[in-house]
Protein backbone atom coordinates (compact mmCIF):
# COMPACT_ATOMS: atom_id res chain seq x y z
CA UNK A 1 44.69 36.12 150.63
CA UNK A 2 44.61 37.13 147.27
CA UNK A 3 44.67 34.30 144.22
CA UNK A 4 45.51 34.69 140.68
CA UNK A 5 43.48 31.93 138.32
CA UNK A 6 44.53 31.85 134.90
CA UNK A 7 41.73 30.77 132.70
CA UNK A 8 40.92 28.63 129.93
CA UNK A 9 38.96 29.06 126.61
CA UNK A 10 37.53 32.61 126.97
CA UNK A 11 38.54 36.23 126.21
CA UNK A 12 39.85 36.73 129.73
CA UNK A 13 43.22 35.98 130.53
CA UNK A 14 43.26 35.57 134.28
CA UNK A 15 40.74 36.43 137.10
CA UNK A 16 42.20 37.92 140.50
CA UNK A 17 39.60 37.28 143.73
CA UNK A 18 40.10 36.86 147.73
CA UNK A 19 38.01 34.52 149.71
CA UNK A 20 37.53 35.06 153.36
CA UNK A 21 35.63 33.29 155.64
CA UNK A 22 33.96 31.90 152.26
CA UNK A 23 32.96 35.24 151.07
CA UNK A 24 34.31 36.62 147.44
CA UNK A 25 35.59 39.47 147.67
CA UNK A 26 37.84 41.59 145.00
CA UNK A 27 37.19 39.85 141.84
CA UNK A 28 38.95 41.43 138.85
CA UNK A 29 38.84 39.58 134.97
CA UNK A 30 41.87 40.85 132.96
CA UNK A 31 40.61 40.93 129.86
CA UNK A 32 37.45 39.76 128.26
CA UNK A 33 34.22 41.63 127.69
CA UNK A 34 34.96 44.52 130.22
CA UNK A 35 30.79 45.22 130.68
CA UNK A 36 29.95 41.56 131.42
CA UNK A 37 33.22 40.64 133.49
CA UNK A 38 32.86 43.82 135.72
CA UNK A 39 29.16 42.67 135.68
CA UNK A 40 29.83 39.33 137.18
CA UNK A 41 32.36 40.74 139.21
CA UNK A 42 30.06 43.33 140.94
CA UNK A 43 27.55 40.55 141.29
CA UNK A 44 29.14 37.93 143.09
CA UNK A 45 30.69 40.58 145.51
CA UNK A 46 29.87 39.53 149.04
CA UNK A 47 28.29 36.12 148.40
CA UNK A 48 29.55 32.80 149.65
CA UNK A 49 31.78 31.24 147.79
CA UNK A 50 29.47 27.86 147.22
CA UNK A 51 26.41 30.22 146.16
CA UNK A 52 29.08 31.76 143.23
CA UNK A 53 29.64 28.22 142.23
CA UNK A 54 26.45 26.55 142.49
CA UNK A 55 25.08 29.89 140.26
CA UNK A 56 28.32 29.66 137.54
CA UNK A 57 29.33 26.31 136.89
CA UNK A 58 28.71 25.07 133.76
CA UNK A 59 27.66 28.49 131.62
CA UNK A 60 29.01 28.20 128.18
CA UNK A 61 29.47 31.28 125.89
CA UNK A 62 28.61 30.58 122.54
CA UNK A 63 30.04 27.59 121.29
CA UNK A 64 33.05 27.19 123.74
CA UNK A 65 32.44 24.97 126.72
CA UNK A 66 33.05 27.40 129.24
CA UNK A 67 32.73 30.94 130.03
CA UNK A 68 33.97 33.66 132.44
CA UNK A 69 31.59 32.79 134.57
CA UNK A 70 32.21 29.25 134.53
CA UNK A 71 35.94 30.18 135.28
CA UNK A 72 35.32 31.98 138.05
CA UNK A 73 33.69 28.94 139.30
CA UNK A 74 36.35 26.59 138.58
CA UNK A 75 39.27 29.56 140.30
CA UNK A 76 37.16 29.50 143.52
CA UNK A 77 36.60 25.33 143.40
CA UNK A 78 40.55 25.84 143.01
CA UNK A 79 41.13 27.43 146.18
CA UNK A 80 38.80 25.21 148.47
């Protein structure tokens, strides 16, 4: 099933992902720093779902409190 998270305090506007079985799969930022959020993406391909979290939470980006990565955390703590 695909899921849409729209994020909060960072470039990107949304991130699109599937999880099956508890493996990401399909993650897509729209918008943000197209190098680092295809990056990530590419990265977290194929790994459990509680790894991605466990790796992402809590990664700030400058002086924001979050950060793509730490979105893509919160989407997938979203859809447990």
């Amino acid at each position: 099933m695909k899921h849409t998270y729209y994020t909060k305090g960072t470039c990107s506007r949304s991130i699109e992902f599937e999880v099956e079985d508890g493996i990401v799969k399909n993650v897509r930022f729209n918008g943000g720093c197209m190098g680092n959020t295809q990056g990530i993406a590419a990265l977290v391909e194929g790994m459990k779902a509680e790894e991605v979290i466990a790796r992402c939470q809590g990664i700030r980006c400058g002086f924001r409190g979050t950060s793509c990565p730490d979105q893509l955390a919160k989407a997938l703590l979203s859809v447990k």
